[in-house]
PDB file of N, CA and C in Angstrom:
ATOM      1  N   UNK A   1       0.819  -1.184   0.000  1.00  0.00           N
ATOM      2  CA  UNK A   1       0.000   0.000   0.000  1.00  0.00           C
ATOM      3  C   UNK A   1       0.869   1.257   0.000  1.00  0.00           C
ATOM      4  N   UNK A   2       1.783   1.143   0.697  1.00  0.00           N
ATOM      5  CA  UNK A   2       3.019   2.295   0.941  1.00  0.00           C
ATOM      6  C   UNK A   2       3.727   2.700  -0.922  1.00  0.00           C
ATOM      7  N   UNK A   3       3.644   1.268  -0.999  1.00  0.00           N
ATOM      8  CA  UNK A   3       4.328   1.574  -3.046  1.00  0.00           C
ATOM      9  C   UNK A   3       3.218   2.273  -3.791  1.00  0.00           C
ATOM     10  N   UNK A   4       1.858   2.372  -3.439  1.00  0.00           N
ATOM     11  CA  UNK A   4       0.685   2.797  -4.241  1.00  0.00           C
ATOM     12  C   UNK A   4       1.268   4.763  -3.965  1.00  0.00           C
ATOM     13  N   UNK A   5       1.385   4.301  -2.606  1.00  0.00           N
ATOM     14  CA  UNK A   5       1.446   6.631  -2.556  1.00  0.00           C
ATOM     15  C   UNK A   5       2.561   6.695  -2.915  1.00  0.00           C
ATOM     16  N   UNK A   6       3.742   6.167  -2.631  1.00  0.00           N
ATOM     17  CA  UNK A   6       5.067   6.470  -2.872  1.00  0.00           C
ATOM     18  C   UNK A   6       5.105   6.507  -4.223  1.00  0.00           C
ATOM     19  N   UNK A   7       4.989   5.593  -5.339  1.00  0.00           N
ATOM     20  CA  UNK A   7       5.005   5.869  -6.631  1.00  0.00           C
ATOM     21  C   UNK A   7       4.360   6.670  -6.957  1.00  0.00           C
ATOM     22  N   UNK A   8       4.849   7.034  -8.581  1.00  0.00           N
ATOM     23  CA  UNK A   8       4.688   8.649  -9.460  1.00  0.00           C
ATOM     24  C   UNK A   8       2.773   7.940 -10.160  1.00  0.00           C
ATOM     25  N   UNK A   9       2.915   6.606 -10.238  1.00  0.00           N
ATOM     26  CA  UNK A   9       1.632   6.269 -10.912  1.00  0.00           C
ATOM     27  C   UNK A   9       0.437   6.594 -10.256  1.00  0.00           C
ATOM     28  N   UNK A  10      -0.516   7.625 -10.744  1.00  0.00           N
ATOM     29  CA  UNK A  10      -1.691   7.505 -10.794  1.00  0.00           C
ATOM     30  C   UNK A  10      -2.040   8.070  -9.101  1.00  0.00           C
ATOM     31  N   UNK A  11      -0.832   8.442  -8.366  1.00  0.00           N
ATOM     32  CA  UNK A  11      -1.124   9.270  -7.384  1.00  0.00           C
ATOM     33  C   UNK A  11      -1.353  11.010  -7.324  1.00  0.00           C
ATOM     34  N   UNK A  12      -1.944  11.405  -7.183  1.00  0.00           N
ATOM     35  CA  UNK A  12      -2.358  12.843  -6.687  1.00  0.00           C
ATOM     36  C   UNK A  12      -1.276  13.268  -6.051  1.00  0.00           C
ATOM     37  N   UNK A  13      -0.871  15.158  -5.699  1.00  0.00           N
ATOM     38  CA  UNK A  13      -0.324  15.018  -4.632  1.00  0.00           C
ATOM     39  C   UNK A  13      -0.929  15.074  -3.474  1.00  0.00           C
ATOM     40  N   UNK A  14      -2.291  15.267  -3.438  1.00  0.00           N
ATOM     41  CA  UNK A  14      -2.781  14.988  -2.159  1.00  0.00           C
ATOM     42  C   UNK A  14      -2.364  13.701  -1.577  1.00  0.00           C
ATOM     43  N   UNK A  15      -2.153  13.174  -2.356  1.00  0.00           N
ATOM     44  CA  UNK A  15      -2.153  11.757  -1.333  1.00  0.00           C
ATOM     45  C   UNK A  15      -0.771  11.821  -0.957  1.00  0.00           C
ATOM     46  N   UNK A  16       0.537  12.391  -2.105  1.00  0.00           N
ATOM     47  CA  UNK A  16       1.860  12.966  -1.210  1.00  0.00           C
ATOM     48  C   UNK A  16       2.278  12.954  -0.214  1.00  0.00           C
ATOM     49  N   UNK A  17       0.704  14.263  -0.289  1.00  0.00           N
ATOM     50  CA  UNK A  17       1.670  15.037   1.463  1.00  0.00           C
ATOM     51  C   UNK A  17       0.637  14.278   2.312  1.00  0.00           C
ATOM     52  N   UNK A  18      -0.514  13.727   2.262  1.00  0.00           N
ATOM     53  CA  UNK A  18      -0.724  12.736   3.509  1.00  0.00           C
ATOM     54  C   UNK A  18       0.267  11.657   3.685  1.00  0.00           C
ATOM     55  N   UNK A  19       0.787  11.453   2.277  1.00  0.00           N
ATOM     56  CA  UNK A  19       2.045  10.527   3.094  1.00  0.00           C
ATOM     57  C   UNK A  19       2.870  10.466   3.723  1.00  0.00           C
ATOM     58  N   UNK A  20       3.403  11.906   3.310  1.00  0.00           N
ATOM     59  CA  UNK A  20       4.531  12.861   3.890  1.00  0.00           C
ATOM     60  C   UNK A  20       3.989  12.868   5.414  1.00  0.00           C
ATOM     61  N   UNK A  21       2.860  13.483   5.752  1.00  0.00           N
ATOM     62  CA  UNK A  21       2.835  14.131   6.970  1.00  0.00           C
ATOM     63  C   UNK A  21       2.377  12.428   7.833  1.00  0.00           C
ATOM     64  N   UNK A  22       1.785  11.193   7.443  1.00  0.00           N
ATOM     65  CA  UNK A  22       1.702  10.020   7.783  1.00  0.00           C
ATOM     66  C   UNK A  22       3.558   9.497   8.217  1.00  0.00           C
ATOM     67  N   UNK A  23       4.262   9.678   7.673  1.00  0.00           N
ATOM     68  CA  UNK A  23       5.431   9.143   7.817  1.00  0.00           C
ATOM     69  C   UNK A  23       6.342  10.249   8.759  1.00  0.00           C
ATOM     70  N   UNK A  24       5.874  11.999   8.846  1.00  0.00           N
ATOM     71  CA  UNK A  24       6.222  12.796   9.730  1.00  0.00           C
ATOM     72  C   UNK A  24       5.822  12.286  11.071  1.00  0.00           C
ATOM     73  N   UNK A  25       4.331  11.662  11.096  1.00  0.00           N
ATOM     74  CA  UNK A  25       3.932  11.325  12.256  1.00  0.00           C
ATOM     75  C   UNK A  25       4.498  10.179  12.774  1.00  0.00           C
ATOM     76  N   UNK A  26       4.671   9.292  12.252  1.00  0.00           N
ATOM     77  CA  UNK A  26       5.647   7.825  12.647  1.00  0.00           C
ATOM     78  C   UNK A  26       7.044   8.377  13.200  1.00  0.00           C
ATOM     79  N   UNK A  27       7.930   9.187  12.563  1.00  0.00           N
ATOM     80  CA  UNK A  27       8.758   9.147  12.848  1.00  0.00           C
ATOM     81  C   UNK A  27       9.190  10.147  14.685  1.00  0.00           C
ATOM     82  N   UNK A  28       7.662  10.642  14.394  1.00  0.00           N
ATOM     83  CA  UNK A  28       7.825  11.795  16.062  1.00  0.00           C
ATOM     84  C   UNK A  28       7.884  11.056  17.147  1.00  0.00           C
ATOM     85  N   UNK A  29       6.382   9.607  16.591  1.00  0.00           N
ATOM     86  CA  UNK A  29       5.731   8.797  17.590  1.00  0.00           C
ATOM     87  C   UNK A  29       7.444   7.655  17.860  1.00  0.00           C
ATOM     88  N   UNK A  30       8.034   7.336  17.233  1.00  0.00           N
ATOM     89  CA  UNK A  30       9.272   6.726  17.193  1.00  0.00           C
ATOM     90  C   UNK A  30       9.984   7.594  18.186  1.00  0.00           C
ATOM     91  N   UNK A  31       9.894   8.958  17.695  1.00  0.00           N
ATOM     92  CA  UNK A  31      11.072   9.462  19.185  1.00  0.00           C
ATOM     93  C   UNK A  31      10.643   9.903  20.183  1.00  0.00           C
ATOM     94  N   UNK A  32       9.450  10.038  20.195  1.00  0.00           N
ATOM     95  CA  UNK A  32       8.512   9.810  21.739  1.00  0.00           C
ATOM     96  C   UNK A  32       8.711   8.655  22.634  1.00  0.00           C
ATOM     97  N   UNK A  33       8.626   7.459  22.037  1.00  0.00           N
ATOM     98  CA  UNK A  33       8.750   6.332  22.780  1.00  0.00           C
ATOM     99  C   UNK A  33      10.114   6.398  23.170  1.00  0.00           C
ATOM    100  N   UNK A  34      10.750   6.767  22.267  1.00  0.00           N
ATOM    101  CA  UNK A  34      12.814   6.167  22.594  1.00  0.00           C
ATOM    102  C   UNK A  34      12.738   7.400  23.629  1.00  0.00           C
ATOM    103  N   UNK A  35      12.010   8.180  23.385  1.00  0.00           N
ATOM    104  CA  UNK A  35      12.516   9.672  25.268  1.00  0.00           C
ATOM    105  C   UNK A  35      11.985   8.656  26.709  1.00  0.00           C
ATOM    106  N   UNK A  36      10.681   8.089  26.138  1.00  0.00           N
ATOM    107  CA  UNK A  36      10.091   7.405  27.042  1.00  0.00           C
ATOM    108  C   UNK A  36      10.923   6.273  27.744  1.00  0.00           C
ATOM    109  N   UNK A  37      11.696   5.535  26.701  1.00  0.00           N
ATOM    110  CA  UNK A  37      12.401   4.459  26.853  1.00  0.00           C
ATOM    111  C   UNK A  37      13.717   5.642  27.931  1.00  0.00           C
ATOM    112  N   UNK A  38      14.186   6.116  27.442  1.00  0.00           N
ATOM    113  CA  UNK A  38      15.414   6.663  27.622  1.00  0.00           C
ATOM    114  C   UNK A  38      14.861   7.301  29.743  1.00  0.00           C
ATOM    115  N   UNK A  39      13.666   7.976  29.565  1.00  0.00           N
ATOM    116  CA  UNK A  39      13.072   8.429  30.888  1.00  0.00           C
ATOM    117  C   UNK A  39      12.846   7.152  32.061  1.00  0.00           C
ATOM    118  N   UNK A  40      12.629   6.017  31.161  1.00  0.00           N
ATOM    119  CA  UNK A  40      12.519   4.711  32.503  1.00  0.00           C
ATOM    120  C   UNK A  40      13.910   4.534  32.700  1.00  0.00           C
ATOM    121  N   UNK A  41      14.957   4.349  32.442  1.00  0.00           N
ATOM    122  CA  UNK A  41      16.337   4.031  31.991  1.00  0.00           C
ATOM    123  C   UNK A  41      16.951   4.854  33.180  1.00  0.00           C
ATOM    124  N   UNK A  42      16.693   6.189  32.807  1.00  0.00           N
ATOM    125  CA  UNK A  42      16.625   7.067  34.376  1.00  0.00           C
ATOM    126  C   UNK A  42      16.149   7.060  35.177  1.00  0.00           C
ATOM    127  N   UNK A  43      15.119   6.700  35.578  1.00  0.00           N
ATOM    128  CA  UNK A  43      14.729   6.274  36.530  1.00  0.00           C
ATOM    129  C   UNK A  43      14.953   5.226  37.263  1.00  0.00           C
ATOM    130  N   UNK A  44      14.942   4.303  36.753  1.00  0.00           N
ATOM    131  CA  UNK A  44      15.911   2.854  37.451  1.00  0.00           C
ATOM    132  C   UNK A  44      17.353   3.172  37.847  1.00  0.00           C
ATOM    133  N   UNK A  45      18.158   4.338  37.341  1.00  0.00           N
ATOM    134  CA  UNK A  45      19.222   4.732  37.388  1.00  0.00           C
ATOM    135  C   UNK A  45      18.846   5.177  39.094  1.00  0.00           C
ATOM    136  N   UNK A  46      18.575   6.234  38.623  1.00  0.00           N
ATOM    137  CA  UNK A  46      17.981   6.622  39.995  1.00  0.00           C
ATOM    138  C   UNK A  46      17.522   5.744  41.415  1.00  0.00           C
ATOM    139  N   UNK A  47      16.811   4.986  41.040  1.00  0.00           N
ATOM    140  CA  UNK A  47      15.878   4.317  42.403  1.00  0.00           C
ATOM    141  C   UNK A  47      17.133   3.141  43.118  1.00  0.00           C
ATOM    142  N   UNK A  48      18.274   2.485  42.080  1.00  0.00           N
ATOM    143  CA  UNK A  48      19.525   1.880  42.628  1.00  0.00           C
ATOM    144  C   UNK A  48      20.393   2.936  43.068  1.00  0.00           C
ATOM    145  N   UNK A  49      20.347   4.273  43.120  1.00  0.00           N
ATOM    146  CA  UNK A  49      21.341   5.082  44.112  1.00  0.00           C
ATOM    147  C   UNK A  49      22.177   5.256  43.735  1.00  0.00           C
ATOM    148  N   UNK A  50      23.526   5.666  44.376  1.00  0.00           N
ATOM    149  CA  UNK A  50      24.926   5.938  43.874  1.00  0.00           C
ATOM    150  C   UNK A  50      25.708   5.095  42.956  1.00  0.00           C
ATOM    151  N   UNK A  51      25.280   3.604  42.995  1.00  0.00           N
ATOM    152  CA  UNK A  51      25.950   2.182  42.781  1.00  0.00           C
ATOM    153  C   UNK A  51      25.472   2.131  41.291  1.00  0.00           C
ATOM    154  N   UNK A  52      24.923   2.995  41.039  1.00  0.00           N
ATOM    155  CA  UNK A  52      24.053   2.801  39.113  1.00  0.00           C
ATOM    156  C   UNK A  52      24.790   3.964  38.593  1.00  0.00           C
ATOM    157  N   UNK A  53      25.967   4.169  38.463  1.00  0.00           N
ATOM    158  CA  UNK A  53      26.488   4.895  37.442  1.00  0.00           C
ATOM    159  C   UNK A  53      26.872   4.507  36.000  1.00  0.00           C
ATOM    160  N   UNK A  54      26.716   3.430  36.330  1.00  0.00           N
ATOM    161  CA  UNK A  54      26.948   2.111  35.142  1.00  0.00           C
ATOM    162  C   UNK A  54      25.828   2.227  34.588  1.00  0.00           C
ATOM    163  N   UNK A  55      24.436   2.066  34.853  1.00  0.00           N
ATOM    164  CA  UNK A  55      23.091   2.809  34.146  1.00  0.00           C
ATOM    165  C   UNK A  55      23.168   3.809  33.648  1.00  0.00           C
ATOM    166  N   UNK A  56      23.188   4.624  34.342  1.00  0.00           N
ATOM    167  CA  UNK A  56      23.111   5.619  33.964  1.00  0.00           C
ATOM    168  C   UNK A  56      24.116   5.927  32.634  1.00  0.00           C
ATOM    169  N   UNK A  57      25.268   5.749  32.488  1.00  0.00           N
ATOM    170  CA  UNK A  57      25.685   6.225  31.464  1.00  0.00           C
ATOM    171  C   UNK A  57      25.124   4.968  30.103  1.00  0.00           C
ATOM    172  N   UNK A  58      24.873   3.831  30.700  1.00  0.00           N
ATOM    173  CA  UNK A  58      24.337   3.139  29.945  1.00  0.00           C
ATOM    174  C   UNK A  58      22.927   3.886  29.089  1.00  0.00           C
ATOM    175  N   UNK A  59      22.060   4.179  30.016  1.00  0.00           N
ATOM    176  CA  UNK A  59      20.923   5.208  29.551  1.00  0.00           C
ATOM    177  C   UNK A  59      21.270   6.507  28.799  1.00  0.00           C
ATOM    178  N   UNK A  60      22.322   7.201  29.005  1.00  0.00           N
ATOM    179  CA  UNK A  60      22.609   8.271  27.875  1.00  0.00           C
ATOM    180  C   UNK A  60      23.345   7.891  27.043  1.00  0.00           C
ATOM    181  N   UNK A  61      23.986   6.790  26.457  1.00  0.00           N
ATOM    182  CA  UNK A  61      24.593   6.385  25.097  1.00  0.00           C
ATOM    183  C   UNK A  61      23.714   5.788  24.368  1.00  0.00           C
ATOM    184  N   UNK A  62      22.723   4.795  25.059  1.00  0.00           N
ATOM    185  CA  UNK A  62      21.343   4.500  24.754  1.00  0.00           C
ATOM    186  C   UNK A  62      20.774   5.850  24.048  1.00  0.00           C
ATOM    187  N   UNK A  63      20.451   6.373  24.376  1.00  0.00           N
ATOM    188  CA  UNK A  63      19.537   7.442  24.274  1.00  0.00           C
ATOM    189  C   UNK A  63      20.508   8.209  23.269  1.00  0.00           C
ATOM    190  N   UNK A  64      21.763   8.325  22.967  1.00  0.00           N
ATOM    191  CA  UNK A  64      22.520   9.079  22.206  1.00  0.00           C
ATOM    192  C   UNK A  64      22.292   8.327  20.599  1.00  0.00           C
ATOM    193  N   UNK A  65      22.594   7.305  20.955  1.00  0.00           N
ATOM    194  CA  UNK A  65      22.839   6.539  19.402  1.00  0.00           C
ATOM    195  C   UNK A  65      21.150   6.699  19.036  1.00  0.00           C
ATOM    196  N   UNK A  66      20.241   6.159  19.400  1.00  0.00           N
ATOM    197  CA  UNK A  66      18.923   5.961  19.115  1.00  0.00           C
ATOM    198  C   UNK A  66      18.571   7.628  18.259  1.00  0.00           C
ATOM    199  N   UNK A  67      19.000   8.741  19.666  1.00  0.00           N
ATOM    200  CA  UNK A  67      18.880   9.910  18.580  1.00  0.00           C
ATOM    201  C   UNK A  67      19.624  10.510  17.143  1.00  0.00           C
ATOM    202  N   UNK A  68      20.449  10.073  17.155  1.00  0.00           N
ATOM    203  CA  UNK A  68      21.559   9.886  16.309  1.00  0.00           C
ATOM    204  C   UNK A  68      21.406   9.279  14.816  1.00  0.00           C
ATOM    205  N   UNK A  69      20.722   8.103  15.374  1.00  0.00           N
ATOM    206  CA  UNK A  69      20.583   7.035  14.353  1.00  0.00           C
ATOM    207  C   UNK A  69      18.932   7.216  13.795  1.00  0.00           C
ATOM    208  N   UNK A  70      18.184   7.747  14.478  1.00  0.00           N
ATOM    209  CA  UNK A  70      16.857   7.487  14.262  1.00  0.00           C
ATOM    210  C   UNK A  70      15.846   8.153  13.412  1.00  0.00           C
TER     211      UNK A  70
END
């Protein structure tokens, strides 16, 4: 269905930019979750105390590459 809007055949550009703004929306809802992911990550960092520094930086390289890459 994605090859029907994406191709030049017999599409409108209305249907374009709903694709456009369909695939804008995937990609926000994608870095919503990875903040979300990245916000529990801290938090568990947190609730083990001083002894989770190892999380913690685990959670911001996590959270680095994902933004990076995503």
């Amino acid at each position: 269905m994605i090859a029907k809007y994406t191709s030049g055949s017999g599409s409108s550009s209305r249907d374009k930019k709903l694709h456009q703004e369909a695939m804008a929306m995937l990609e926000d809802s994608k870095r919503k979750i990875e903040y979300i992911r990245m916000q529990q990550l801290l938090l568990r960092a947190k609730k083990h105390g001083p002894h989770s520094e190892g999380t913690f930086a685990s959670a911001l390289l996590y959270f680095y590459l994902v933004s990076n890459n995503g």
